[in-house]
C-alpha atoms as a PDB file:
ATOM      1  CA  UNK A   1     -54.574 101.628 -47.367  1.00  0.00           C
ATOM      2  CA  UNK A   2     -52.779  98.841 -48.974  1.00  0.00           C
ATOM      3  CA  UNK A   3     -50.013 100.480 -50.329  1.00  0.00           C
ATOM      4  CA  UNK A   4     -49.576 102.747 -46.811  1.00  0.00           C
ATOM      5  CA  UNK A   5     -49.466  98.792 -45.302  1.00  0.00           C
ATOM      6  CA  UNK A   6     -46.515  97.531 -47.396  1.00  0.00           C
ATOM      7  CA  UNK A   7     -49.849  94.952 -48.887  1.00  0.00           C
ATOM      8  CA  UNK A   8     -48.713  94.273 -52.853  1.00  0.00           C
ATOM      9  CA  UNK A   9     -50.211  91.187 -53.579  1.00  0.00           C
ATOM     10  CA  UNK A  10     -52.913  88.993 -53.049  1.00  0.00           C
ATOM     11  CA  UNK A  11     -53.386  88.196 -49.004  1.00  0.00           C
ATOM     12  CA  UNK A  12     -54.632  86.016 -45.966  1.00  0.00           C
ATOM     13  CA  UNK A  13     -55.427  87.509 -43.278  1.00  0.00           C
ATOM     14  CA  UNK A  14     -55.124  88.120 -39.691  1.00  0.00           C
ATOM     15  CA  UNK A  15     -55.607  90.274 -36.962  1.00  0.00           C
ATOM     16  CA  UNK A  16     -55.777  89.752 -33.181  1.00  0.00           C
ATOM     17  CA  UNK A  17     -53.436  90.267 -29.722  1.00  0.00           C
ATOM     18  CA  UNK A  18     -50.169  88.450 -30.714  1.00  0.00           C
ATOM     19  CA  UNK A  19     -50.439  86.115 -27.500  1.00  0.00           C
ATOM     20  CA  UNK A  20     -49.509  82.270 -27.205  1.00  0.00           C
ATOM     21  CA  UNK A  21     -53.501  81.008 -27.529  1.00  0.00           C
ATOM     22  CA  UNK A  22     -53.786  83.281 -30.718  1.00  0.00           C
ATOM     23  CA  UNK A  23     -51.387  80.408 -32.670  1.00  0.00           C
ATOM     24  CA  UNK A  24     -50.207  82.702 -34.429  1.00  0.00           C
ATOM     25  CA  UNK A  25     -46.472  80.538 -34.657  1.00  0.00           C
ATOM     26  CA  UNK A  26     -48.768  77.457 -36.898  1.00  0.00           C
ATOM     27  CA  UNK A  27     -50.329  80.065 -39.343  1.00  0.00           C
ATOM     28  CA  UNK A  28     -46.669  81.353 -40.325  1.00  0.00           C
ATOM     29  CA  UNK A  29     -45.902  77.671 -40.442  1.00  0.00           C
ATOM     30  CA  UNK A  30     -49.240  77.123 -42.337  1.00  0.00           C
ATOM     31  CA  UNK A  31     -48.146  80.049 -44.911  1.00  0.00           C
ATOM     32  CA  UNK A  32     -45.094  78.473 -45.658  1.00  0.00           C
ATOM     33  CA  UNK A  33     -46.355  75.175 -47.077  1.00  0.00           C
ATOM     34  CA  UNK A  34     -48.744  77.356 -49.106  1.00  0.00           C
ATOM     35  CA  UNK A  35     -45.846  78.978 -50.033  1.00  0.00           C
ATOM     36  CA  UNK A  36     -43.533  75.958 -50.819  1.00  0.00           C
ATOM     37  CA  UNK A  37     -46.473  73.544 -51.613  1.00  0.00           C
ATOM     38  CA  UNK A  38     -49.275  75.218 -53.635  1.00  0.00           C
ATOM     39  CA  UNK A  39     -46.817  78.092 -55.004  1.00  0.00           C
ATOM     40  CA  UNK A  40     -49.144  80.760 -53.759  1.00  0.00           C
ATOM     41  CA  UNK A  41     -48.010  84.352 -54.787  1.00  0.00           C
ATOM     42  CA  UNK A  42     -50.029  85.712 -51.343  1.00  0.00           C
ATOM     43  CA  UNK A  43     -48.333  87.772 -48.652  1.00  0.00           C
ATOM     44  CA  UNK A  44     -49.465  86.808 -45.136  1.00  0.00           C
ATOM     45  CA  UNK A  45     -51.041  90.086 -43.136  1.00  0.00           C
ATOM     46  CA  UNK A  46     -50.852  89.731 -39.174  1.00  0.00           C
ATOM     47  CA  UNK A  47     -52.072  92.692 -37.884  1.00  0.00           C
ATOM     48  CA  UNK A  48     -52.183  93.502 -34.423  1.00  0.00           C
ATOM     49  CA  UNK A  49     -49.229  94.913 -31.996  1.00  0.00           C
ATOM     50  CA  UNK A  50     -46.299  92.687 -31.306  1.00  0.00           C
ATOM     51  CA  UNK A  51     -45.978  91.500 -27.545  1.00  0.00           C
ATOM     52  CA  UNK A  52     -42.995  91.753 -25.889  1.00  0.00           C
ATOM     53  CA  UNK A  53     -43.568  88.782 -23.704  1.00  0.00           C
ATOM     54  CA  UNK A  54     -44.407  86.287 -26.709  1.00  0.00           C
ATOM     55  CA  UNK A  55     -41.198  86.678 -27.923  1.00  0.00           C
ATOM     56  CA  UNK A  56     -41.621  83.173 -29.890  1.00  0.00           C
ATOM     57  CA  UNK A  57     -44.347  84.683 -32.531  1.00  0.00           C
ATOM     58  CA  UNK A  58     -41.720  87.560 -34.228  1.00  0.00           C
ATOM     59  CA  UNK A  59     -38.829  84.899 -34.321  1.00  0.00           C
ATOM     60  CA  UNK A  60     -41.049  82.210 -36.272  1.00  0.00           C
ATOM     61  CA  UNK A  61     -41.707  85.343 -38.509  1.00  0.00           C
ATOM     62  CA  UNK A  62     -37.980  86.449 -38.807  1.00  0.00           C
ATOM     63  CA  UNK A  63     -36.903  82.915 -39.828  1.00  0.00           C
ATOM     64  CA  UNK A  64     -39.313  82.242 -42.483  1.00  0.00           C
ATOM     65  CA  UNK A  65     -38.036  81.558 -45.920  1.00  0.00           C
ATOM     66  CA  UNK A  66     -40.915  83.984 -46.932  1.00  0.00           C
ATOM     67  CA  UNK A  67     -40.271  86.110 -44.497  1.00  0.00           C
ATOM     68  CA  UNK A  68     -40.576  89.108 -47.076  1.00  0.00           C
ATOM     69  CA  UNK A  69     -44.226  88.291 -48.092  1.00  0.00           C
ATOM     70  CA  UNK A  70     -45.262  88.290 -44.149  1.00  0.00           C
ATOM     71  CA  UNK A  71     -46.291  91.979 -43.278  1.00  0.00           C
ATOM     72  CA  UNK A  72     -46.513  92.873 -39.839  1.00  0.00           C
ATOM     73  CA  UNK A  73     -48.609  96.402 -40.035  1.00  0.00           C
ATOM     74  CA  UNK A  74     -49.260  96.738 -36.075  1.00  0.00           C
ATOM     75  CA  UNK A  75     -52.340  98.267 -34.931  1.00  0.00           C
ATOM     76  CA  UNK A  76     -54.589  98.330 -37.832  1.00  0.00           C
ATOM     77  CA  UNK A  77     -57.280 101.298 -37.053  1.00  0.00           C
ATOM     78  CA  UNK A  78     -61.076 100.524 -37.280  1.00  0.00           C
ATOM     79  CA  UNK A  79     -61.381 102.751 -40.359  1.00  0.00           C
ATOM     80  CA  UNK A  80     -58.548 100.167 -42.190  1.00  0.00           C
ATOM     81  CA  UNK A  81     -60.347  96.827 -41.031  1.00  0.00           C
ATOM     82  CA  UNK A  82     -63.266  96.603 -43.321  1.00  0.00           C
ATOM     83  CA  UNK A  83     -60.851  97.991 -46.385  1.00  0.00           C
ATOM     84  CA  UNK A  84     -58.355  94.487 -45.373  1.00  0.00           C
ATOM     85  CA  UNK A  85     -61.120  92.241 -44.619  1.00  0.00           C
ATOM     86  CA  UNK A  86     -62.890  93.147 -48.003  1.00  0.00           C
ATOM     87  CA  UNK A  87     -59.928  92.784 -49.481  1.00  0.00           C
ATOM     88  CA  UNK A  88     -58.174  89.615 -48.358  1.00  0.00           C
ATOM     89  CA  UNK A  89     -58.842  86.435 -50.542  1.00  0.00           C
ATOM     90  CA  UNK A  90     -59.110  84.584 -47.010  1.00  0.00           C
ATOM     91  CA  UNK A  91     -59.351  85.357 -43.064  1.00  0.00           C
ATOM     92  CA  UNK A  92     -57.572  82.929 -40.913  1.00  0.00           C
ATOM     93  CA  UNK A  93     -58.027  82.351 -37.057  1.00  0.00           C
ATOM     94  CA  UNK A  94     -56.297  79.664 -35.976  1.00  0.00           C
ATOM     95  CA  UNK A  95     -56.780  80.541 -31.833  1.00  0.00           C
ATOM     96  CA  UNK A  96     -56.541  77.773 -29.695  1.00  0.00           C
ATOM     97  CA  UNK A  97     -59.062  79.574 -27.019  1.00  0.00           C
ATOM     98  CA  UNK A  98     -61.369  82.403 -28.571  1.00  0.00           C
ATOM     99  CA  UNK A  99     -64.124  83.474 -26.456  1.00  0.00           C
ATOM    100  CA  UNK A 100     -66.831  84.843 -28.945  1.00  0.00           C
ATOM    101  CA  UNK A 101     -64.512  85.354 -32.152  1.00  0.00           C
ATOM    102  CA  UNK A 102     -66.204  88.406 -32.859  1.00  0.00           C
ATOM    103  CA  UNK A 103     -63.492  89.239 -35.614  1.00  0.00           C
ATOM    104  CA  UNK A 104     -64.581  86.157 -37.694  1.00  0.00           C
ATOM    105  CA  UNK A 105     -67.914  87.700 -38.152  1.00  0.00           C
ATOM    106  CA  UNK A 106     -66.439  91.104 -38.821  1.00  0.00           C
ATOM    107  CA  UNK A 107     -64.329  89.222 -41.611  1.00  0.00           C
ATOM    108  CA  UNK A 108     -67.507  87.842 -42.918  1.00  0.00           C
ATOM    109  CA  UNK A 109     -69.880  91.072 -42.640  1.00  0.00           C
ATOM    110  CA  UNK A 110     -67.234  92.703 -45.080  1.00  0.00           C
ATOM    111  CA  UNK A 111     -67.659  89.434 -47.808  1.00  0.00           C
ATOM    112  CA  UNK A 112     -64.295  87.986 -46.546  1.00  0.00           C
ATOM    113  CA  UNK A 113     -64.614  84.013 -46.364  1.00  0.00           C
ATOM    114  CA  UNK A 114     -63.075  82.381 -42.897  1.00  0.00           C
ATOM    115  CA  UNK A 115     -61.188  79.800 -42.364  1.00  0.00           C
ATOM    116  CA  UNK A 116     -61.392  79.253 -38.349  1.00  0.00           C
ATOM    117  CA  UNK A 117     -59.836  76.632 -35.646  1.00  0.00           C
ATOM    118  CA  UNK A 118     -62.617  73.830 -35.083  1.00  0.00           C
ATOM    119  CA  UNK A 119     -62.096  74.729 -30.950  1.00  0.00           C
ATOM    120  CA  UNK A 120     -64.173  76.300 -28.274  1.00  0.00           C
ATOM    121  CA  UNK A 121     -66.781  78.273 -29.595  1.00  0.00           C
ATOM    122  CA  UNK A 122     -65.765  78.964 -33.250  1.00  0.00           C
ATOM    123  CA  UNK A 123     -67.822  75.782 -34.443  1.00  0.00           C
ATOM    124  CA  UNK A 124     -70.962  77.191 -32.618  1.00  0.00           C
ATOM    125  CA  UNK A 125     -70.712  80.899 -33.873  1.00  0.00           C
ATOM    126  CA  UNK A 126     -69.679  79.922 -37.671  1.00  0.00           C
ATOM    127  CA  UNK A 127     -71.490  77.036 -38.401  1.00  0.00           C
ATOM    128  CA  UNK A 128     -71.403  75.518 -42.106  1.00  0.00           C
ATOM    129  CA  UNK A 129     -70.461  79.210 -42.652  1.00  0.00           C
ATOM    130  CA  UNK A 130     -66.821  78.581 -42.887  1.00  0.00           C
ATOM    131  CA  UNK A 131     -64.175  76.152 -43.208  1.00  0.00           C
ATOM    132  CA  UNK A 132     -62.978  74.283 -40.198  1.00  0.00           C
ATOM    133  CA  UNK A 133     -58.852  72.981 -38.962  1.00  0.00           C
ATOM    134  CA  UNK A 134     -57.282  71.061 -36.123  1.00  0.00           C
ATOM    135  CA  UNK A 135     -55.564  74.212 -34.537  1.00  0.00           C
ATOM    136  CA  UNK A 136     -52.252  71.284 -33.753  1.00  0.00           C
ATOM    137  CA  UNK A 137     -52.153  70.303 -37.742  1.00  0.00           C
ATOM    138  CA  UNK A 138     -50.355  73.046 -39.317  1.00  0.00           C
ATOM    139  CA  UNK A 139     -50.388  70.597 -42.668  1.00  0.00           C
ATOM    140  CA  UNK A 140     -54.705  70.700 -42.039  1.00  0.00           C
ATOM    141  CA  UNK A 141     -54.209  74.719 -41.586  1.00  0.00           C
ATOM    142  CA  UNK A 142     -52.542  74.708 -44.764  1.00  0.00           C
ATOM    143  CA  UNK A 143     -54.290  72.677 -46.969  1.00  0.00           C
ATOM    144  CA  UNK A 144     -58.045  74.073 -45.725  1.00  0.00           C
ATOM    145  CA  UNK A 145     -56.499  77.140 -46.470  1.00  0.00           C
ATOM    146  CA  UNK A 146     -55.519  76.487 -50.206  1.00  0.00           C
ATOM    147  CA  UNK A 147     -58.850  75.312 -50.609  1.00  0.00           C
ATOM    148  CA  UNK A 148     -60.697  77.918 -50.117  1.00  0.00           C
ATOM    149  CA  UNK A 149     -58.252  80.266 -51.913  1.00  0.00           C
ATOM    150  CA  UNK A 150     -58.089  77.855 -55.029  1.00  0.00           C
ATOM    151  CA  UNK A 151     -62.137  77.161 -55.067  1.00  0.00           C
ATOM    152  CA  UNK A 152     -64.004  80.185 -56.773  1.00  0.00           C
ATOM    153  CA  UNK A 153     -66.890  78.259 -55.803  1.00  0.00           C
ATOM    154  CA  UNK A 154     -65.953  77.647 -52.088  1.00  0.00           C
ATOM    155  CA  UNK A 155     -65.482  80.897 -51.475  1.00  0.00           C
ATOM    156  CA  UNK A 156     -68.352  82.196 -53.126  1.00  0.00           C
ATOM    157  CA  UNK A 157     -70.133  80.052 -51.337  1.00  0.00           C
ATOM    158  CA  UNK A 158     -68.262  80.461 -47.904  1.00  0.00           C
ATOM    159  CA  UNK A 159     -69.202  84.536 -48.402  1.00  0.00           C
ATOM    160  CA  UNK A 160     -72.664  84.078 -48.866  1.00  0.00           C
ATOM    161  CA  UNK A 161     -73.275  81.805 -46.133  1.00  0.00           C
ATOM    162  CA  UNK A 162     -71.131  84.613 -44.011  1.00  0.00           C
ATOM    163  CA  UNK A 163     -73.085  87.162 -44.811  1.00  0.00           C
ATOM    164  CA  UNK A 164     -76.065  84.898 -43.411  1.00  0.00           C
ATOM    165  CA  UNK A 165     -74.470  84.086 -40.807  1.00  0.00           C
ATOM    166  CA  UNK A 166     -73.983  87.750 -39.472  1.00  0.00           C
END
């Protein structure tokens, strides 16, 4: 599945509509401090289908300076899911609105730690269960990122409390 994806390397991860409210714009942003900051060898995974009316998300994509480690696999089928959430060292929702955030406990049922925007419901749903940005602070987005990646600890932590939380 990885290798049919164009996924080489280690990888945070996304999936979700590519829409305004998803943020989608700060996490690229995010991925290149981690990138040009912390030295991370990760590719970036957004999955979902480009929007023709957010025209704003692909061009933040297209002028990265790591635009080559962002992979942009579309639809990802249901049968793929588990295989990238199980495999990603990190699952990343920055959303400004998210209703339930149903994929952030999908991410967590398959052992995937979550790193989640500290707005509308996410706080309620994850708990102490994962770690927690300012969906505005793309530096914050960055840095709680890194810190779960970097903290064997953290994330084993993060996982088991995910699993619980499911």
């Amino acid at each position: 599945t990885k290798e049919r994806l164009n996924i080489a390397k280690l990888f945070i991860f996304f999936v979700g509509v590519w829409r305004d409210h998803k943020n989608i714009e700060a996490l690229v942003r995010a991925f290149n401090i981690l990138k040009e900051k912390y030295k991370l060898p990760h590719q970036l995974v957004i999955g979902g289908r480009a929007d023709l009316h957010y025209t704003k998300i692909q061009e933040t994509i297209d002028q990265s300076a790591f635009k080559n480690d962002i992979v942009t696999p579309g639809y990802i089928s249901d049968s793929d899911l588990p295989i990238l959430y199980s495999n990603a060292d990190v699952f990343a929702l920055p959303s400004f609105i998210e209703g339930f955030g149903l994929i952030a406990i999908e991410a967590q049922a398959c052992g995937c730690p979550v790193v989640s925007t500290n707005t509308t419901s996410m706080p309620e749903i994850l708990g102490d269960s994962a770690e927690f940005f300012d969906p505005t602070n793309v530096q914050q987005i960055a840095d709680q990122l890194y810190k779960v990646i970097s903290n064997a600890d953290l994330r084993k932590k993060l996982i088991e409390k995910g699993f619980g939380n499911v």
